[in-house]
Structure formats: C-alpha cells, structure tokens
Protein backbone atom coordinates (compact mmCIF):
# COMPACT_ATOMS: atom_id res chain seq x y z
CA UNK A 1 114.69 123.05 93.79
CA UNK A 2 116.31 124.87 96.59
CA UNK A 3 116.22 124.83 100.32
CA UNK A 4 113.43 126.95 101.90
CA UNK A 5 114.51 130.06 103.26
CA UNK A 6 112.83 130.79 106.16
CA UNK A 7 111.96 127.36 107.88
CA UNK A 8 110.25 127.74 111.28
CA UNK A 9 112.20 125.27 113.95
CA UNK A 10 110.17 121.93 114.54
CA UNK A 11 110.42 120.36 118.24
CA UNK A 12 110.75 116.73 117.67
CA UNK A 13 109.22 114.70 120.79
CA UNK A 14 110.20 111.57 120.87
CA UNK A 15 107.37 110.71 123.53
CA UNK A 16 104.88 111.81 120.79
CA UNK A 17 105.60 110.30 117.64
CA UNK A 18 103.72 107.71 115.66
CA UNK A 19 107.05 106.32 114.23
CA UNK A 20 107.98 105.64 118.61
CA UNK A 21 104.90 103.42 118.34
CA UNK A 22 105.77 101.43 115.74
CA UNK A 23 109.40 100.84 116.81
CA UNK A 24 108.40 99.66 120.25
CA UNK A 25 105.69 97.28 118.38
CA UNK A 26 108.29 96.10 116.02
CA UNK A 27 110.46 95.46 119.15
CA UNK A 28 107.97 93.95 121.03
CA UNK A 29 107.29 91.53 118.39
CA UNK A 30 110.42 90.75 117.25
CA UNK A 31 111.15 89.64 121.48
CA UNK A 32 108.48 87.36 121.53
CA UNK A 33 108.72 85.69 118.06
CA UNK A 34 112.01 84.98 119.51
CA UNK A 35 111.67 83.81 122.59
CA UNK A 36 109.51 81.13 120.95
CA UNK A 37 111.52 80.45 118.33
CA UNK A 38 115.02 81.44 119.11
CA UNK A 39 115.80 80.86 115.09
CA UNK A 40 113.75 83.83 113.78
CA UNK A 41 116.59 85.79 114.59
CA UNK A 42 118.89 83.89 112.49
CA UNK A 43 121.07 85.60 109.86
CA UNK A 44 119.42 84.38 107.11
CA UNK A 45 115.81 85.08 108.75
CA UNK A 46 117.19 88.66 108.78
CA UNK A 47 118.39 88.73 105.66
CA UNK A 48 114.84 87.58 104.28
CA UNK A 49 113.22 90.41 106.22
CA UNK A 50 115.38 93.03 105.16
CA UNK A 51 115.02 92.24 101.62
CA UNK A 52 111.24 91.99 101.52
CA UNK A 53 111.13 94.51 103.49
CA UNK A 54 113.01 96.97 100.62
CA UNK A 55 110.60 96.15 97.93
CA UNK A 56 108.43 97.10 100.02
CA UNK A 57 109.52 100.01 101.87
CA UNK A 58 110.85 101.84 98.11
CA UNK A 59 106.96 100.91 97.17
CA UNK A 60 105.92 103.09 99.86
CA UNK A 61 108.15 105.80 99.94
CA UNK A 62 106.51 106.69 96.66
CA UNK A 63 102.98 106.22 97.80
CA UNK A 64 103.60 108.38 100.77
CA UNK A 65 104.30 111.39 98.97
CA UNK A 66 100.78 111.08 97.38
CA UNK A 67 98.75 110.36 100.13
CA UNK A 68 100.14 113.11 101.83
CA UNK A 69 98.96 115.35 98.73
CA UNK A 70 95.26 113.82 99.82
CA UNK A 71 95.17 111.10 96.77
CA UNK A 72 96.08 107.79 96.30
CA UNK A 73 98.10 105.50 94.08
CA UNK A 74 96.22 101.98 93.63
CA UNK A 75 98.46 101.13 90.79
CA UNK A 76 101.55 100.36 91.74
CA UNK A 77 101.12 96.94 92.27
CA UNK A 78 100.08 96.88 88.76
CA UNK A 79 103.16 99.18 87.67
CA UNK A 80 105.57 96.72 89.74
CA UNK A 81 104.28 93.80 87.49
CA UNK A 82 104.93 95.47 84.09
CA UNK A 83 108.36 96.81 85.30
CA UNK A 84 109.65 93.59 86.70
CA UNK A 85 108.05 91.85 82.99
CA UNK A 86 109.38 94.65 81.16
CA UNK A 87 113.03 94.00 82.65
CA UNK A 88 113.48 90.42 82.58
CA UNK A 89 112.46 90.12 78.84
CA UNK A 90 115.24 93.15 78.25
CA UNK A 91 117.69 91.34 80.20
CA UNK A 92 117.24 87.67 78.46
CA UNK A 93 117.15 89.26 75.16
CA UNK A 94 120.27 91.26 75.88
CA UNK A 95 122.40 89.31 78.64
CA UNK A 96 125.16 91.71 78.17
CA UNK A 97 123.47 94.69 79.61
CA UNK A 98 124.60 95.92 82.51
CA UNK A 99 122.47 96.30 85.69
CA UNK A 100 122.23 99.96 85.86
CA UNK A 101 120.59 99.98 81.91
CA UNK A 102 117.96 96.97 83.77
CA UNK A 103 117.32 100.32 86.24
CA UNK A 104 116.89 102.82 84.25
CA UNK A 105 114.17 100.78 82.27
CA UNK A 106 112.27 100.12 85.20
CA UNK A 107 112.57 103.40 86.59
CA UNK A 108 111.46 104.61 82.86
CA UNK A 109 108.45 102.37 82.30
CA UNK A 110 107.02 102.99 86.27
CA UNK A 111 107.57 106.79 85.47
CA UNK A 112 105.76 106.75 82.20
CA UNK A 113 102.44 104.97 84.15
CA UNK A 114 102.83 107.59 86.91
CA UNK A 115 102.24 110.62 84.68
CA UNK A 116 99.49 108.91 82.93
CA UNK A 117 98.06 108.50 86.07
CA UNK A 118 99.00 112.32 87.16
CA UNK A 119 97.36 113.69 84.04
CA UNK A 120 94.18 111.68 84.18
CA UNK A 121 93.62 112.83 87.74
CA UNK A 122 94.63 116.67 87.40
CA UNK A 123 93.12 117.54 83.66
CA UNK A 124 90.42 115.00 83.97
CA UNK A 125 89.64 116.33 87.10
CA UNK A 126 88.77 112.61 88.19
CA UNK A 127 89.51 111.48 91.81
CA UNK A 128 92.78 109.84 92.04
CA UNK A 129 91.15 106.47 93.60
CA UNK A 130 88.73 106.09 90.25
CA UNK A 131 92.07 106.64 88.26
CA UNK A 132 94.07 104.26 89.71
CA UNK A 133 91.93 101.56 90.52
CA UNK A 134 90.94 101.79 86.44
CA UNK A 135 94.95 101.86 85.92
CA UNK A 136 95.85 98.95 87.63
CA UNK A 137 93.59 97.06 85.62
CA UNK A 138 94.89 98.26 82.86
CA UNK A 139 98.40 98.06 82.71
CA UNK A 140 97.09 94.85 84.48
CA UNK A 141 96.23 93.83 81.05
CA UNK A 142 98.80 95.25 79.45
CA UNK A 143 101.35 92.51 81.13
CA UNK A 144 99.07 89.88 80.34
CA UNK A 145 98.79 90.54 77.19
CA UNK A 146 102.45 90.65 76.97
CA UNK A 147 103.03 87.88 78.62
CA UNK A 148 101.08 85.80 76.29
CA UNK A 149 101.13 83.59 79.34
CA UNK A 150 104.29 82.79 79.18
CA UNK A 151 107.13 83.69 81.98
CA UNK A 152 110.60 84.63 81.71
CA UNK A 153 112.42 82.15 84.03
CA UNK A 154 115.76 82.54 86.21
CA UNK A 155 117.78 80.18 83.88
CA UNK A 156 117.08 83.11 80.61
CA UNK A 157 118.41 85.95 83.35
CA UNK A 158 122.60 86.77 83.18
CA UNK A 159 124.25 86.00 86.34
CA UNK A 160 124.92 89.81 87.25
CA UNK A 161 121.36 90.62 87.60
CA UNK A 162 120.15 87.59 89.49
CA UNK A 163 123.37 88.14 91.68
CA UNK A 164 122.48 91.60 92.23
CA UNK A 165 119.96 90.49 94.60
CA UNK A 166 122.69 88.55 96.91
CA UNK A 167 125.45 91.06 96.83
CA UNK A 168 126.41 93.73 99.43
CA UNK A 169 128.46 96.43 100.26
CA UNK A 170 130.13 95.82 103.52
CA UNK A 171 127.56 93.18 104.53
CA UNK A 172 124.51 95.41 103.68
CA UNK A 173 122.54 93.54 100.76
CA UNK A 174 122.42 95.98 97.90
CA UNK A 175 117.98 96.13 97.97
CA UNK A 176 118.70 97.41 100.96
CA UNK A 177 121.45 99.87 100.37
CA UNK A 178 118.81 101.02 97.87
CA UNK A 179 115.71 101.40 99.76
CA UNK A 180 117.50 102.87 102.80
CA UNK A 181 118.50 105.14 100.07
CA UNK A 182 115.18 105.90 98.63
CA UNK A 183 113.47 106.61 101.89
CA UNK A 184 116.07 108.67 103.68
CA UNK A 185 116.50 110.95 100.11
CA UNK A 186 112.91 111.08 100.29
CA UNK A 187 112.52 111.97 103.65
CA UNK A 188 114.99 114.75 103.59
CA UNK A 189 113.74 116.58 100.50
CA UNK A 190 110.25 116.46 101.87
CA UNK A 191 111.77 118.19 105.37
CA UNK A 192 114.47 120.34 104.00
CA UNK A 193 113.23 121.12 100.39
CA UNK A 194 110.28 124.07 99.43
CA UNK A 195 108.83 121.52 96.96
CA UNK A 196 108.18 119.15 100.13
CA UNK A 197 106.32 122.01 101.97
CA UNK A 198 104.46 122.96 99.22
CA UNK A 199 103.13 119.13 99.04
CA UNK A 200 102.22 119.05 102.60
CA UNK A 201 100.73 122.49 102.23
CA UNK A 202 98.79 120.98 99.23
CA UNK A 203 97.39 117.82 101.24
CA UNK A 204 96.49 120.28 103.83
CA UNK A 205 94.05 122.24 102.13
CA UNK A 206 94.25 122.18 98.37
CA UNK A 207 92.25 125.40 97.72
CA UNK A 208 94.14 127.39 99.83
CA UNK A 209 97.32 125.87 98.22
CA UNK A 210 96.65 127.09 95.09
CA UNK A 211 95.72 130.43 96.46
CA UNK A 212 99.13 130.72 98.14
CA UNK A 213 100.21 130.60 94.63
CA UNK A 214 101.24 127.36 95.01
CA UNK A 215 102.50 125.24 91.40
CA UNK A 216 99.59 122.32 91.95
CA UNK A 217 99.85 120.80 88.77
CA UNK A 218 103.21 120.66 88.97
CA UNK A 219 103.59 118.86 92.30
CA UNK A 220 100.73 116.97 92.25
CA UNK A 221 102.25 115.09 88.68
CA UNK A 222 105.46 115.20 90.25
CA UNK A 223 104.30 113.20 93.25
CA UNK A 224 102.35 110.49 90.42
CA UNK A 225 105.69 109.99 88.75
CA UNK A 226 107.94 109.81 91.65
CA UNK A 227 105.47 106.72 92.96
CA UNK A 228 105.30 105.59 89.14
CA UNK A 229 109.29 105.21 89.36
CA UNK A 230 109.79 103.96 92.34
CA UNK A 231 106.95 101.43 91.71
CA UNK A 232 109.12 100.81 88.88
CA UNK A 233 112.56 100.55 90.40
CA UNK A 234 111.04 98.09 92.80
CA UNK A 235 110.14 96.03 89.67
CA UNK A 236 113.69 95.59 89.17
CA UNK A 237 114.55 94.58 92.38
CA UNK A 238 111.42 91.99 92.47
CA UNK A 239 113.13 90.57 89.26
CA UNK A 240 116.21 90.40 90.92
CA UNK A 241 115.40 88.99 94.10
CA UNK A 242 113.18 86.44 92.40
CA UNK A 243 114.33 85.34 89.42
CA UNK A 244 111.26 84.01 87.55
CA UNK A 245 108.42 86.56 86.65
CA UNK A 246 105.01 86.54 85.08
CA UNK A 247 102.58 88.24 84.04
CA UNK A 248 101.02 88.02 87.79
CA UNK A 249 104.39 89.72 89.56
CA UNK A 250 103.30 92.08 92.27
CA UNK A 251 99.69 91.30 92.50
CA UNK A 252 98.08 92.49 95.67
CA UNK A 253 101.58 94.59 96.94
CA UNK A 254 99.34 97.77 96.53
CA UNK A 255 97.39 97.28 99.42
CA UNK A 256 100.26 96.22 101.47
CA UNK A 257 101.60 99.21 100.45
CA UNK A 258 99.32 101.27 101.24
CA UNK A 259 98.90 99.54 104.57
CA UNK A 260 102.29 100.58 105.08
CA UNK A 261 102.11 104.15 104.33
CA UNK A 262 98.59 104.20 107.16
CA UNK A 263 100.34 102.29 109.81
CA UNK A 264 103.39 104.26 109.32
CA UNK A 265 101.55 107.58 110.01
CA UNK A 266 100.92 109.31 106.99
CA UNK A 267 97.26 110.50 107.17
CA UNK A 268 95.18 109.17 104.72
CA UNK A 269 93.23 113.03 104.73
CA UNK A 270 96.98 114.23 103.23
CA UNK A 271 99.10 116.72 104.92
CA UNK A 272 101.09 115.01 107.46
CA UNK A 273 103.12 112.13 108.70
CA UNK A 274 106.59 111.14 107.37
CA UNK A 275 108.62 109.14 104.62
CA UNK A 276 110.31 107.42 107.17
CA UNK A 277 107.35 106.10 109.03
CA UNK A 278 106.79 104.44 106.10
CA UNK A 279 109.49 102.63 105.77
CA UNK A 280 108.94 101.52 109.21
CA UNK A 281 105.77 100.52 108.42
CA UNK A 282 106.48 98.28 105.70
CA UNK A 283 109.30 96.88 107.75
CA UNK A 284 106.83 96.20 110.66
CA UNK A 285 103.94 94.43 108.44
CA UNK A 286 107.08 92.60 106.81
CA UNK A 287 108.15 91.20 110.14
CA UNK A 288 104.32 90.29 111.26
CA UNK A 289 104.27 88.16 107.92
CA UNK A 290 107.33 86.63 108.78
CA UNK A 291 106.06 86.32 112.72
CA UNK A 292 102.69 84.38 112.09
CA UNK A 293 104.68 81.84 110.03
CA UNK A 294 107.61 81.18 112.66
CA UNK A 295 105.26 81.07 115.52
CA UNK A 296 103.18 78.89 113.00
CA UNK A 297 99.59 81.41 112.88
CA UNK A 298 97.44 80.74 109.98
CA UNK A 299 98.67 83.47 107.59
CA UNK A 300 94.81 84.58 106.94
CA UNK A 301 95.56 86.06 110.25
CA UNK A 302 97.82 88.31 109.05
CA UNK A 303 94.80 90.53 106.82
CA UNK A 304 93.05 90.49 109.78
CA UNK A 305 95.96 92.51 111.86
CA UNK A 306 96.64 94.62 109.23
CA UNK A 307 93.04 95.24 108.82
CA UNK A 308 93.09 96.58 112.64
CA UNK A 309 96.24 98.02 111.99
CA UNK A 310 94.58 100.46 109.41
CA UNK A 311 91.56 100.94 111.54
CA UNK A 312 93.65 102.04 114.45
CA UNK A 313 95.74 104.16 112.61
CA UNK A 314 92.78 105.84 111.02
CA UNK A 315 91.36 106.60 114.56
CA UNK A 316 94.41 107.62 116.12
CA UNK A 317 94.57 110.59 113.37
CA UNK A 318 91.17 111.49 113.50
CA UNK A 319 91.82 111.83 117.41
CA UNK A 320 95.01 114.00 116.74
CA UNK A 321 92.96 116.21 114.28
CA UNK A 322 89.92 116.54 116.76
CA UNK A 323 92.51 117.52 120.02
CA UNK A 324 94.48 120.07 117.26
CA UNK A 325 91.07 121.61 116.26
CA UNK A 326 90.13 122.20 119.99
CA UNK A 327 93.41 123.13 120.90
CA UNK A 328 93.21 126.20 118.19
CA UNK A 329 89.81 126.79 118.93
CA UNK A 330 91.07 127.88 122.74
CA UNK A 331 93.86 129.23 121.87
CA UNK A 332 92.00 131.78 119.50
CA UNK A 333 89.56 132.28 122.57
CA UNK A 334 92.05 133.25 124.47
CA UNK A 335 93.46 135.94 121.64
C-alpha cells in the first residue's frame, strides 16, 4: 500500500462540513445538560462517556469503511458478542496470558466473521444487508450455543485484563488511547492511501470502479474484515470494561453503530463522508444517552432522536447530491 501519487488538493471548509454540525450539537448539548445538572460534567461522568464512547466509536470506524463501499455490516453486534465470549473464556482458562494475546484473539475471531461475510456477499453475489442480517443470527447462535447459558463472570477474569479497562497513559484511559487510535489510523489511510480512494471510488459507482481497473474483490473483502476486526477488538474492550459477559454481550450495538456512521456523515449510497465523523457520531449519540438520563428523559426517547437523527441525515445527503447534480449539470452547459 503506498501513498497516491498524484492527489488533487482538497479545500477543507470548515463552514461546510457535516462533522461542524455535529460538534456544535455535541456542544450545545453538553451546555445545557450542564447547566441543569452542573454534575454531568464531573470527572467520572467524563470518564463514563469517553469509554462508551470507544467501544463505540472503534465499532464504527469499521462500519464506515463499508458503507462508504455502498454495503452494510449488520453483524457486528453479533461479532462483538462472540469476541467478548470468545476472550473471557480464554482468559479464565489461562489467567496468565497477557493482554495483548486477549487482543489478538479478538481481533482474530472478528476477522474470521468479516471475510465470511466478504465472501458471501462478493462470490454469492448476495446483497450485503441479506448477508449480514442472516450472519448476525448466526454467529448469534453460535455464542449461545457456546454459552450453554452460562456466563463467564468478573471474579474468573485475572486482574490485568479487568484493570486494563481503568488504566491510562498520562490520564487518557487506555479504550480510549485505542479508539482515538483506530479512527485517526483509519482516517488517514482512507485520505492519504490509494487503497482509500479506490474504496470511495468503489462506493461511488461500482461499475465504473471496476472498469477503472479497480481490485473490487480485493477491497471490498478487505473493508468486511477490517469491520470484522475491529468488531472484534471492541469485544475485548467490552470484556474489559465490563467484566461479566454472556452469551447476550453486544446485542443491539449494530444499529447504534450504524446510527453513528449516518449521523456522522458517511452516506448511506457509499462514496463519501469521513472516518472521523464517525467517531464523532458515536461520541454524540453516546452523550445524548448519557443526557436523557441526567436531565432524567425517559430513555425510550432516546430511539426516537436517533430515529430523526438518521432521517435528517439521510435528507441532508440526498439534498447535497441533488445541488451537486445541478451544479454539474450547469457547469457542463456552460462548457
């Protein structure tokens, strides 16, 4: 993988961007959660935030490199569960493991799911929504049938893993270390890197991708397994942070997830938005959660905004598309 060539320059305007929306919201919220409740602020209301919001945000880092290849990944909530299961029972049977090995197993086992997925929807020509809807039932079922309904609690973890969750490097909690990480390694190899062009280029128009002699295949199961694995590493960090898992861990984080990855800009119609605006969309639906319960809002409220959320951000793009298309249209008039 090596740095494109020729990259044209790209004007950044601030006044423009989706991700300027979503900050001001964010800070808007966050100013009058607090003026009501001066405690939300608190450091250990922070601290919460930040770490849900990681598990999250690594979630959809993965999930918007796919949709911005025009598919989906409705699995990873699925893959999460499996991971987390598939880590705690390593790390209770072998105590003496250390935490990178409890990594690499997660990032393994969500990597493995992601090319099965990748596969089924290249060669079996299925769409990826049919695929993945069918997979997270079925490594659903896989867990539960694991699980025998049993759970592995935080008293059968070793210290260093459950600790891993409340450590920090200069302050910054280590989940967050990591999904600041992710996103921003993400983010750069998807501006700086040919492989990120040619996924952009492939959400754009896929036909004309693979006329531009574009490797499809190639990208398109990269982009599975990169969302497999980093459904996976958040597994770990879900263990981590939480202690006790079952057979139920992560169910229902793939359509906050994907919430995330619409509200932070990435088109659901593939080829454009950013990495990053996912991450701040999965810290701004993090902080709403966190909001309605401070400021004491029935939490079925909360489906309800992000419901509107998605709808908005839906119509915002189709209105960017529609002044785009007319733009070109009188700018070739004009030619």
């Amino acid at each position: 993988m090596t740095p494109a060539a020729a990259r044209p320059p790209i004007k950044f305007d601030i006044l423009k961007t989706r991700e300027l929306g979503i900050v001001l919201a964010l800070a808007a919220l966050v100013l009058y959660t607090t003026i009501n409740n001066p405690r939300f602020l608190s450091g250990q209301s922070v601290r919460d935030n930040l770490l849900n919001t990681a598990i999250l945000a690594v979630m959809a880092t993965g999930q918007a490199v796919v949709v911005i290849t025009r598919n989906i990944d409705l699995s990873v909530g699925s893959v999460l569960g499996i991971s987390a299961f598939a880590v705690a029972t390593v790390m209770s049977d072998h105590p003496g493991l250390p935490m990178i090995i409890a990594i690499l197993v997660g990032l393994a086992v969500g990597a493995a799911a992601g090319l099965l997925n990748g596969v089924l929807v290249r060669y079996g020509k299925v769409p990826a929504l049919v695929v993945t809807l069918g997979t997270l039932y079925m490594y659903r079922g896989i867990t539960y049938s694991w699980a025998g309904g049993s759970q592995v609690n935080a008293d059968e973890l070793p210290a260093h893993f459950l600790n891993f969750a409340n450590d920090n490097l200069l302050g910054v909690p280590w989940l967050v270390l990591i999904a600041l990480l992710v996103v921003g390694a993400t983010t750069w190899v998807m501006r700086n890197y040919r492989v990120g062009r040619e996924l952009y280029a492939m959400g754009s128009s896929p036909p004309a991708a693979e006329l531009a002699g574009i490797k499809v295949a190639r990208n398109l199961l990269g982009a599975f397994v990169l969302s497999g694995a980093l459904a996976g590493l958040a597994g770990v960090l879900f263990a981590a942070r939480f202690g006790t898992v079952d057979a139920s861990a992560g169910t229902g984080y793939e359509l906050n997830v994907v919430a995330a990855v619409v509200v932070g800009g990435v088109a659901v119609f593939g080829g454009s938005g950013t990495v990053w605006g996912a991450g701040l969309g999965a810290l701004l639906l993090t902080v709403i959660s966190s909001a309605l319960a401070v400021l004491d809002i029935n939490q079925f409220w909360q489906q309800a905004i992000v419901g509107a959320l998605i709808v908005l951000a839906i119509g915002a793009d189709r209105l960017v598309a529609v002044r785009i298309a007319r733009s070109l249209r009188k700018r070739d008039a004009h030619v």
